[in-house]
N, C-alpha and C. Protein backbone atom coordinates (compact mmCIF):
# COMPACT_ATOMS: atom_id res chain seq x y z
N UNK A 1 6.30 173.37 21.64
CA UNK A 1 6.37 172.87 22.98
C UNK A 1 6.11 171.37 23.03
N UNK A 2 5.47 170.79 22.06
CA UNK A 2 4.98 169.78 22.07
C UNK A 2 6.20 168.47 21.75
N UNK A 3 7.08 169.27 20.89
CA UNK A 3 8.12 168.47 20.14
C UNK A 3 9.01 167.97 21.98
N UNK A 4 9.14 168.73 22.46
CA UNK A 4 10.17 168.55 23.83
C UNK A 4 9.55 167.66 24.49
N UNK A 5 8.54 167.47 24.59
CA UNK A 5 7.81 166.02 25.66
C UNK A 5 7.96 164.73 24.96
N UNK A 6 7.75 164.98 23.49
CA UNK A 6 7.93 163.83 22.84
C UNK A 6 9.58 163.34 22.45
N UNK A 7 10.15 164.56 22.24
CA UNK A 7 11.42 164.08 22.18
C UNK A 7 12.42 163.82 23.49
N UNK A 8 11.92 163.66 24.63
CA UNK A 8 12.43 164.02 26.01
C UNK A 8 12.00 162.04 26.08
N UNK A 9 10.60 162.53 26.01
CA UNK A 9 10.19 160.84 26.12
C UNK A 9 10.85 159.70 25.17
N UNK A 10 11.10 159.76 24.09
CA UNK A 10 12.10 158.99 22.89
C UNK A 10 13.47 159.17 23.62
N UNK A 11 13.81 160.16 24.12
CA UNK A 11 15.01 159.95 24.38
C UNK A 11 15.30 159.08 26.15
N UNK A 12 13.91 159.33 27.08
CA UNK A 12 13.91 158.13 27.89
C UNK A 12 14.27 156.85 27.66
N UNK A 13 13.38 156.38 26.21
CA UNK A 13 13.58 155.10 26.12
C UNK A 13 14.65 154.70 25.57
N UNK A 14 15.44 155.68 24.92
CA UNK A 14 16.83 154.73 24.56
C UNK A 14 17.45 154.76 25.57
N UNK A 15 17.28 155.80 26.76
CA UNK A 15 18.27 156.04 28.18
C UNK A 15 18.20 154.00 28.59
N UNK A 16 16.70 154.30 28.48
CA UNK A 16 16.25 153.09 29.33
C UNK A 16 16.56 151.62 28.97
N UNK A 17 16.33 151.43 27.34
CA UNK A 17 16.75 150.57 26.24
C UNK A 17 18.71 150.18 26.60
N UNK A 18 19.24 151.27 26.52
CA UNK A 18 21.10 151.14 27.03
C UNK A 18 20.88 150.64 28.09
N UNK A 19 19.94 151.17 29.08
CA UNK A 19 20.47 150.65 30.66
C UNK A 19 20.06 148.85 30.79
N UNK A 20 19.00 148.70 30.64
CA UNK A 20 18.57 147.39 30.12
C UNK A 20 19.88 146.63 29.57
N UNK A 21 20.59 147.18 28.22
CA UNK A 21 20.93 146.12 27.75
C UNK A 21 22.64 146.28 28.55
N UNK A 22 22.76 147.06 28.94
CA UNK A 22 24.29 147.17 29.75
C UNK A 22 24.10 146.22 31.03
N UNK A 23 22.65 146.27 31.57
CA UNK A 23 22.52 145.30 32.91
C UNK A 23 22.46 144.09 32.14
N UNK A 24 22.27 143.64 31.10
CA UNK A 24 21.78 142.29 30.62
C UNK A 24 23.44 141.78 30.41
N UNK A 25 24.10 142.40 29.84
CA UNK A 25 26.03 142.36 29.78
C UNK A 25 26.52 142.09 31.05
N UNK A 26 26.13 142.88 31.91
CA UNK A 26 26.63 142.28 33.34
C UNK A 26 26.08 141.32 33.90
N UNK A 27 24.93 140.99 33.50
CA UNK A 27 24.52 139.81 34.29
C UNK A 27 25.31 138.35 33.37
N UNK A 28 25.50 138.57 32.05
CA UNK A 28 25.85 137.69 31.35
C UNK A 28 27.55 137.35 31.78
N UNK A 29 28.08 138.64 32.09
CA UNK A 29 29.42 138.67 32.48
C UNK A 29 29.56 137.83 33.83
N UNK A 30 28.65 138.25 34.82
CA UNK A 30 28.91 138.11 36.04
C UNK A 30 28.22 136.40 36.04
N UNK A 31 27.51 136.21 35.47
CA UNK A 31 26.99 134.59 35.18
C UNK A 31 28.24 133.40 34.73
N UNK A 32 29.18 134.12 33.82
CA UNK A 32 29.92 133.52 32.98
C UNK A 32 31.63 132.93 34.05
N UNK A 33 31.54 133.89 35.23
CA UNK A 33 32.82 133.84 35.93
C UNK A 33 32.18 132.37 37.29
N UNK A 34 30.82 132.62 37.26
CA UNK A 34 30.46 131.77 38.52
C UNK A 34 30.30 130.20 37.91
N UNK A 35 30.19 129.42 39.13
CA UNK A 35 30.50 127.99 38.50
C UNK A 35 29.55 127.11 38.14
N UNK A 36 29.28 126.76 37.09
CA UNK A 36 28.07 126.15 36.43
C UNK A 36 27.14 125.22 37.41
N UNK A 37 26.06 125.25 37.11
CA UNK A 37 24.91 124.78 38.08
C UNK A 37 24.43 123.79 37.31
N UNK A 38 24.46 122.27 37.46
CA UNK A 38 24.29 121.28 36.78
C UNK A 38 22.60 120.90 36.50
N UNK A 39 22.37 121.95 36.98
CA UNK A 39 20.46 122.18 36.99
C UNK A 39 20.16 122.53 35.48
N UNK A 40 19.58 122.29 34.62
CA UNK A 40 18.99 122.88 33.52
C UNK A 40 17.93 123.95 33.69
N UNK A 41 17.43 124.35 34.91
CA UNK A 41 16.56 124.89 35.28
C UNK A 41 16.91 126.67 34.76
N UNK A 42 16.09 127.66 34.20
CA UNK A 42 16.60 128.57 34.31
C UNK A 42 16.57 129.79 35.04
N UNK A 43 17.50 130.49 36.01
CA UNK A 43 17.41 130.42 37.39
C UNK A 43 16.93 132.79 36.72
N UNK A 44 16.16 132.69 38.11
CA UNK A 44 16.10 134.09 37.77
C UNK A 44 17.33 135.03 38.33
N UNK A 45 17.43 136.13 38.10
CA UNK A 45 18.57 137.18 38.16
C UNK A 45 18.53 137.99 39.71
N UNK A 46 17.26 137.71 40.23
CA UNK A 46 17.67 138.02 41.87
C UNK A 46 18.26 136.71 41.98
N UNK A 47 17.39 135.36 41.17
CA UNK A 47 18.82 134.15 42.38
C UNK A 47 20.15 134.24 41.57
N UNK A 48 20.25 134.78 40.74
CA UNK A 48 21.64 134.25 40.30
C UNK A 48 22.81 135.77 41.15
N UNK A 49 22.25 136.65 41.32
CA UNK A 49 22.82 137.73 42.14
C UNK A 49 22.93 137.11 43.35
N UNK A 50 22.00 136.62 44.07
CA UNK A 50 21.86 136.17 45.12
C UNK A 50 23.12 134.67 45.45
N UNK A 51 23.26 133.67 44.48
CA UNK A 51 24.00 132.91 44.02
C UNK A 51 25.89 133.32 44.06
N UNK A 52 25.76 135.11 43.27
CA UNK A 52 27.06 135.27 42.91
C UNK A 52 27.13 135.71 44.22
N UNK A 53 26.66 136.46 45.31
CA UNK A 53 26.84 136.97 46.30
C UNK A 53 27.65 135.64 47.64
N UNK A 54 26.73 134.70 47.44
CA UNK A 54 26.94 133.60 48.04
C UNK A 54 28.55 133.06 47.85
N UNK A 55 29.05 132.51 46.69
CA UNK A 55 29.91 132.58 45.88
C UNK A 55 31.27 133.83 46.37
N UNK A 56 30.63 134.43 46.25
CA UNK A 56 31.45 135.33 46.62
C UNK A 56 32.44 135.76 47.98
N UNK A 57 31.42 135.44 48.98
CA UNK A 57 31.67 135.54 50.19
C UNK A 57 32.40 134.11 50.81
N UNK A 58 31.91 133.39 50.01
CA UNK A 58 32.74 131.96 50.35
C UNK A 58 33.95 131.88 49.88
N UNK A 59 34.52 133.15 48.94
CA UNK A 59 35.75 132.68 48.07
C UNK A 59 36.52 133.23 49.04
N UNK A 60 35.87 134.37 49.94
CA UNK A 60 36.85 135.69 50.93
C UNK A 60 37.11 134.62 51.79
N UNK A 61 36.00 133.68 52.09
CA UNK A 61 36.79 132.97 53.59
C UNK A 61 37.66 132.06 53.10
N UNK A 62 37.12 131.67 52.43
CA UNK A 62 38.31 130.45 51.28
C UNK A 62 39.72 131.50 51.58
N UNK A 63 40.00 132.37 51.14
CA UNK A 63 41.05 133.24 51.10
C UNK A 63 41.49 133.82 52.81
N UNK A 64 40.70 133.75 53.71
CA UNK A 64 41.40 134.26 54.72
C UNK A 64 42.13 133.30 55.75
N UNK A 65 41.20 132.08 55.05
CA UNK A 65 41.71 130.59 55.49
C UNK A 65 43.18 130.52 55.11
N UNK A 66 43.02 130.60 53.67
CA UNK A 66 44.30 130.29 52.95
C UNK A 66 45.58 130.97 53.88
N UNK A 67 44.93 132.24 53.54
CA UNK A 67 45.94 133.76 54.51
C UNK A 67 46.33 133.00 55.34
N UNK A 68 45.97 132.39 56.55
CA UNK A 68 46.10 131.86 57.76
C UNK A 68 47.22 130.62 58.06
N UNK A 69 46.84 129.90 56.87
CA UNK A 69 47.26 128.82 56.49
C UNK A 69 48.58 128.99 56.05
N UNK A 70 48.79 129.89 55.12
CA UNK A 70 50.43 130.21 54.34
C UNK A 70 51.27 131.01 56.03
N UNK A 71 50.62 132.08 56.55
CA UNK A 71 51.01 132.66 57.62
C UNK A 71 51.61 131.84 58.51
N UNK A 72 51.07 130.06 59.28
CA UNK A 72 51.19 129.20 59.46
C UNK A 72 52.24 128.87 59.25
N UNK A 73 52.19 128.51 57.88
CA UNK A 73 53.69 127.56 57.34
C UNK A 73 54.45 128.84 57.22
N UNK A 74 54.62 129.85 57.39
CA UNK A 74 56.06 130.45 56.86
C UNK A 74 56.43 130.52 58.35
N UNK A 75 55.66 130.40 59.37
CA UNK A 75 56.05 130.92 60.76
C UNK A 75 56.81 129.43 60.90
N UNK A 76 56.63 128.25 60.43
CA UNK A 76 56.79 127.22 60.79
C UNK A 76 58.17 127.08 60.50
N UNK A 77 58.33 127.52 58.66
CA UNK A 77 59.46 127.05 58.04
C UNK A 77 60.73 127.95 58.30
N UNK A 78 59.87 129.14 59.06
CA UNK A 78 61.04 130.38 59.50
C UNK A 78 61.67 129.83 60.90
N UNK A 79 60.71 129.38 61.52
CA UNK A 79 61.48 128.61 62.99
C UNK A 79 62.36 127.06 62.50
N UNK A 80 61.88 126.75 61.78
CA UNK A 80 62.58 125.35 61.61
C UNK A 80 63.88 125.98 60.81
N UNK A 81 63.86 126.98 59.96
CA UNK A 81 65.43 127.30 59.36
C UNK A 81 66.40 127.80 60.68
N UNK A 82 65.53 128.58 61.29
CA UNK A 82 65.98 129.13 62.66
C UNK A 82 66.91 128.19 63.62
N UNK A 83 66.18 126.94 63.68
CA UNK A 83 66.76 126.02 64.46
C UNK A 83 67.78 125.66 63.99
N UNK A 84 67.49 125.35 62.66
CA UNK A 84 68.58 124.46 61.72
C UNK A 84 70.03 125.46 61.57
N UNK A 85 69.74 126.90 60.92
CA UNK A 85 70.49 127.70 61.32
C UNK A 85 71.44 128.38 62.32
N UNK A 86 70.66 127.42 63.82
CA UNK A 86 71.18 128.36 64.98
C UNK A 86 73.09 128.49 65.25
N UNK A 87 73.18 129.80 65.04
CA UNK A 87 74.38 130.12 65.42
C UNK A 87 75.18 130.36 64.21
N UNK A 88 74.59 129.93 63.27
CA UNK A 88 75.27 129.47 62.10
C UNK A 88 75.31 131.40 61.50
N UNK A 89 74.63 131.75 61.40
CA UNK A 89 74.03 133.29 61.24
C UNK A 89 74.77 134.89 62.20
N UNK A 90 74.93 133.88 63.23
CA UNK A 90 75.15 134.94 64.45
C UNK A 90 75.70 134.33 65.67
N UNK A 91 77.02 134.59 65.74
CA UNK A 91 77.14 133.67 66.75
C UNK A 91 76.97 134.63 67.78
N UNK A 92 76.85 133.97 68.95
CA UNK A 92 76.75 134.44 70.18
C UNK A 92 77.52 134.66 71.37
N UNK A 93 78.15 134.97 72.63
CA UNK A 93 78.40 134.84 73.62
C UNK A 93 78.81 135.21 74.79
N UNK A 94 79.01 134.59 75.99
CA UNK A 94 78.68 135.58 76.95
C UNK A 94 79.90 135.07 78.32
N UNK A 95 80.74 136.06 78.92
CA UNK A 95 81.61 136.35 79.41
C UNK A 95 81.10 136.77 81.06
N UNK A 96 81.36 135.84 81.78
CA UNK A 96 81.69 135.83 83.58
C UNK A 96 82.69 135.39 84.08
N UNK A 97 82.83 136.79 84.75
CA UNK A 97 84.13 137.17 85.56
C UNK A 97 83.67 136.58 87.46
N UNK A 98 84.64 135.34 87.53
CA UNK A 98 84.60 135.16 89.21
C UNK A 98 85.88 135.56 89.77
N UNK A 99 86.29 136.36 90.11
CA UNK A 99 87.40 136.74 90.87
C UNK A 99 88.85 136.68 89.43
N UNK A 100 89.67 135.42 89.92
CA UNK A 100 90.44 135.91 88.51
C UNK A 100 90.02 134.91 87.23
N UNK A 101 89.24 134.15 87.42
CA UNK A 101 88.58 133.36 86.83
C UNK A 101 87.94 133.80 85.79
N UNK A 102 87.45 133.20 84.58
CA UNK A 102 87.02 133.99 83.30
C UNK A 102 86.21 132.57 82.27
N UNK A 103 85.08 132.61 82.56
CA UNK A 103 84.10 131.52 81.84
C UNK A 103 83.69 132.69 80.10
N UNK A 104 83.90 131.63 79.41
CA UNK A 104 83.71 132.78 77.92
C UNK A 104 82.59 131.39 77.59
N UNK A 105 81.00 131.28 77.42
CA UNK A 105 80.69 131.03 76.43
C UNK A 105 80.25 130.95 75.52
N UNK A 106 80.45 130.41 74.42
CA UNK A 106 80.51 131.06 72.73
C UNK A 106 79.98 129.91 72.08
N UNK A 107 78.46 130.09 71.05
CA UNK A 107 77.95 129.56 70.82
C UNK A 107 78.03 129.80 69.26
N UNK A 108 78.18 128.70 68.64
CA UNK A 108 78.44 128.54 66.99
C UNK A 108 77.42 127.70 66.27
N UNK A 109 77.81 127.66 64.67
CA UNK A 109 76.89 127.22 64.03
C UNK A 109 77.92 125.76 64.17
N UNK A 110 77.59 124.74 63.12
CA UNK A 110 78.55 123.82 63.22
C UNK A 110 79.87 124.14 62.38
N UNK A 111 79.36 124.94 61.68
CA UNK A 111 80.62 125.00 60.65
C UNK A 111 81.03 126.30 60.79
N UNK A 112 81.31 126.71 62.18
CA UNK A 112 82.22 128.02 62.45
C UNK A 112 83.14 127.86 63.47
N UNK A 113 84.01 127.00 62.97
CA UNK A 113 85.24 126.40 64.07
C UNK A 113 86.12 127.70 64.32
N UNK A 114 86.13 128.61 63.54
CA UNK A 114 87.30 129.21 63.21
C UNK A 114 86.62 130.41 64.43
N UNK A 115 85.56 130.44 64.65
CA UNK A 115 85.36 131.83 65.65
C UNK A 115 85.46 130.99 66.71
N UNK A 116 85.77 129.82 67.45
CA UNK A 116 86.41 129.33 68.38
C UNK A 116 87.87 129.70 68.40
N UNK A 117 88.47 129.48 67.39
CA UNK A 117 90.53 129.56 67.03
C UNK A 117 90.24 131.21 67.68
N UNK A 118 89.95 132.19 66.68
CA UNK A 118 89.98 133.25 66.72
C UNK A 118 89.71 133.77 68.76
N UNK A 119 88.43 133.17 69.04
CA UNK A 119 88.08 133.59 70.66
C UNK A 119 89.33 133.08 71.44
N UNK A 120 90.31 132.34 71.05
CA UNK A 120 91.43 131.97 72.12
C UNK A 120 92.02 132.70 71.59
N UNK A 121 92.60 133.16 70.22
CA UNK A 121 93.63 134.01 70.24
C UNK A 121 93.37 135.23 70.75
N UNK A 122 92.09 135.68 70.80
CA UNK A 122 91.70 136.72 71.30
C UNK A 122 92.46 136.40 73.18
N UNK A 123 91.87 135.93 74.02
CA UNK A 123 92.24 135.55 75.14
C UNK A 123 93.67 135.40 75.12
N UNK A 124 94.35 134.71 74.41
CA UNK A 124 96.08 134.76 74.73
C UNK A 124 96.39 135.91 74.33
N UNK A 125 95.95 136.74 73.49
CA UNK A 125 96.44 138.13 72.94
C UNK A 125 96.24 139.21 74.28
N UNK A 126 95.38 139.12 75.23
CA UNK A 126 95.28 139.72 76.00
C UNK A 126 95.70 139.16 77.52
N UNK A 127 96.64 138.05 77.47
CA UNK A 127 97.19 138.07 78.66
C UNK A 127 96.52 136.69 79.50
N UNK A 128 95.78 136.17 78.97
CA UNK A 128 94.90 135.08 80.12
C UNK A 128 95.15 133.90 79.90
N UNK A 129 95.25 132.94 80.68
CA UNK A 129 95.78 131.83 80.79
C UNK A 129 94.75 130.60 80.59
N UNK A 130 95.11 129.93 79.41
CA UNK A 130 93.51 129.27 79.12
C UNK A 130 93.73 128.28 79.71
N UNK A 131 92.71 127.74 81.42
CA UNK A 131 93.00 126.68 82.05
C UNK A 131 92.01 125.27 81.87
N UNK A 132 90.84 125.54 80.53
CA UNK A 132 90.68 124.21 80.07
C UNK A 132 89.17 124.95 78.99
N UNK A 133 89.19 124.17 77.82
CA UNK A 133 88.54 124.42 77.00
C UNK A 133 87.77 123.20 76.70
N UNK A 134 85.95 123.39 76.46
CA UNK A 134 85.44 122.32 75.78
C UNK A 134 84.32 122.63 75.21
N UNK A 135 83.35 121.79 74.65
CA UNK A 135 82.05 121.81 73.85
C UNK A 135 81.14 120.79 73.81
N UNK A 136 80.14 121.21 73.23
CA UNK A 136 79.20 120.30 73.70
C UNK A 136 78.21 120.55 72.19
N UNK A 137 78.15 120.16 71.10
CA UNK A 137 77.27 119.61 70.53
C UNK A 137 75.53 119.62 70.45
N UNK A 138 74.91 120.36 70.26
CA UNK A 138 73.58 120.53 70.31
C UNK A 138 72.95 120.86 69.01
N UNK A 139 72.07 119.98 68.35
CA UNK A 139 71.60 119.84 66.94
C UNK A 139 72.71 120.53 66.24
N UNK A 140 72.56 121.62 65.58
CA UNK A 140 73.32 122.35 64.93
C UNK A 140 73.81 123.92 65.38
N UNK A 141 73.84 123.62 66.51
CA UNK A 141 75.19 124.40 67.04
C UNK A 141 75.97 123.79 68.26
N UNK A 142 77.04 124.40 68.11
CA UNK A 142 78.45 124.05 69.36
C UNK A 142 78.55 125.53 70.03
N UNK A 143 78.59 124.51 71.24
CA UNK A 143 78.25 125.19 72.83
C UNK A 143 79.68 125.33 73.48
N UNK A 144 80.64 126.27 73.26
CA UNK A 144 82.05 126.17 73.43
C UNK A 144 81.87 126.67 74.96
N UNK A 145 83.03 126.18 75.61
CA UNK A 145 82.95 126.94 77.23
C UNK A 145 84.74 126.85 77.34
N UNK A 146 85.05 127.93 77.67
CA UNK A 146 86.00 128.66 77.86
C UNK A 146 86.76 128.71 79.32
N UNK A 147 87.14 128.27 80.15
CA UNK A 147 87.81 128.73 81.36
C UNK A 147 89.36 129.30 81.04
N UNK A 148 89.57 130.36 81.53
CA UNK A 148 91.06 131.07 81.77
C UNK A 148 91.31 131.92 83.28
N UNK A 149 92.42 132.13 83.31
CA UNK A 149 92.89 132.66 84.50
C UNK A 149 93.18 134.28 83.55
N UNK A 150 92.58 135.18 83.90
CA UNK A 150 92.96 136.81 83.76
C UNK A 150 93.26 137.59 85.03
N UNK A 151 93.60 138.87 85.25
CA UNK A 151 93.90 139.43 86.25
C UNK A 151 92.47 139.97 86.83
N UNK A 152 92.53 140.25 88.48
CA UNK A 152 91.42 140.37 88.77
C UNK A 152 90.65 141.76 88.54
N UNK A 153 91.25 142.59 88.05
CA UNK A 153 90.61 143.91 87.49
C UNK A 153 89.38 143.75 86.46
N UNK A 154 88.41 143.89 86.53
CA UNK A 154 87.47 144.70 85.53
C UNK A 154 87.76 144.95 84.70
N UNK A 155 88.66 145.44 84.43
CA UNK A 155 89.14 145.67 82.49
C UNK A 155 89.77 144.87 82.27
N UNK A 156 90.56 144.17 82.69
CA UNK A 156 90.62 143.00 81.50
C UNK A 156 89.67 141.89 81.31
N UNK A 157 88.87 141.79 82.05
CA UNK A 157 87.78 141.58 81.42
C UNK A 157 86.49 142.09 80.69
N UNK A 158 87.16 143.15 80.95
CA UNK A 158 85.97 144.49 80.10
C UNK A 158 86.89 144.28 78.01
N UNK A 159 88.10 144.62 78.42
CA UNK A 159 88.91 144.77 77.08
C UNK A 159 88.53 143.54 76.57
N UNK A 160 88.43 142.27 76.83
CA UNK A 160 88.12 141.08 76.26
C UNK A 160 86.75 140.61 75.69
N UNK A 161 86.19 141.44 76.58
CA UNK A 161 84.19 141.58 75.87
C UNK A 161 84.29 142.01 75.23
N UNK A 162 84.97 143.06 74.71
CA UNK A 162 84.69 144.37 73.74
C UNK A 162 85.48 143.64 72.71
N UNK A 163 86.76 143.18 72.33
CA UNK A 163 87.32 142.69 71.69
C UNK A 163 86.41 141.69 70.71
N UNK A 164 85.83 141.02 71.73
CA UNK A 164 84.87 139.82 71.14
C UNK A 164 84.07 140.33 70.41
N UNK A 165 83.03 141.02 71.04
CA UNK A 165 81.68 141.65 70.78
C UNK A 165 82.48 142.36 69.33
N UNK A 166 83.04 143.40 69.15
CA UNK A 166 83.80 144.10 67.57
C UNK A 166 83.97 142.66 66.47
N UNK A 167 84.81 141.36 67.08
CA UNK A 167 85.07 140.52 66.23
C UNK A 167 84.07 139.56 65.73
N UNK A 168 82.80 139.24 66.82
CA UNK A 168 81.66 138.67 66.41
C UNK A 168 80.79 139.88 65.09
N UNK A 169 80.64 140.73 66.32
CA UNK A 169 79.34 141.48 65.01
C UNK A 169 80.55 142.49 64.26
N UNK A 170 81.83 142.26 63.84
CA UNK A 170 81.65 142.96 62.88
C UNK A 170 82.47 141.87 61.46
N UNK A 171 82.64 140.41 62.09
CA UNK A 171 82.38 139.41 60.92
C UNK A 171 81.29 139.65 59.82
């Protein structure tokens, strides 16, 4: 009976001896990543925990700053391509009917002349009389405006939206 207390107790101390020297590894580990302290002083292991903790929590805000900061500029550089882009991506436009009258306008990138050509042939293909066409220039897109004479029915100006709308979004 006697052998089990003593060998229970020997085997405490190597439990205890490993745990010791596995905490002494982590403190050496966790010492080795933080940033040198120009102190020669040698600091105890609640301050240097206390130290990495510090350290630590300053790197998260360091980082949520950052977060904030990149979030920032991509919102920035996504609106400024946006601008620079406008129309260029998607063109746009929009069709009012006054009696037989027919305002089409159609908004482009700069370098999409050709969905202007195309929006009149669309309009002469369906019958309407184009009674004056122009544009207007705005950073990087063109602001086309359309006047024609169509018949005063609803569908032909319905057939001419739809025409558009298929030839825009399915460019």
């Amino acid at each position: 009976m006697e052998n089990n207390p003593s060998s229970s107790k020997s085997d405490r101390k190597f439990v205890e001896r490993d745990r010791r020297s596995q905490m002494k590894d982590l403190f050496s580990k966790l010492n080795s990543v933080l940033p040198h302290q120009s102190s020669r002083e040698r600091i105890s292991r609640p301050d240097q925990i206390g130290e990495a903790t510090d350290y630590i929590k300053n790197l998260q805000i360091k980082l949520e700053k950052m977060k904030e900061k990149k979030s920032n500029l991509t919102d920035i550089e996504r609106s400024r391509n946006d601008s620079m882009n406008m129309g260029v991506k998607s063109s746009e436009f929009k069709i009012q009917q006054m009696g037989s009258t027919l305002e089409v306008v159609l908004v482009t990138g700069l370098d999409c002349q050709f969905i202007f050509n195309e929006t009149i042939r669309i309009l002469q293909e369906e019958g309407s009389d184009i009674v004056n066409a122009s544009y207007t220039v705005v950073e990087n897109a063109v602001f086309h405006t359309i006047h024609c004479q169509v018949d005063e029915s609803a569908n032909g100006a319905f057939r001419i939206s739809e025409k558009l709308k298929n030839y825009v979004n399915g460019r």
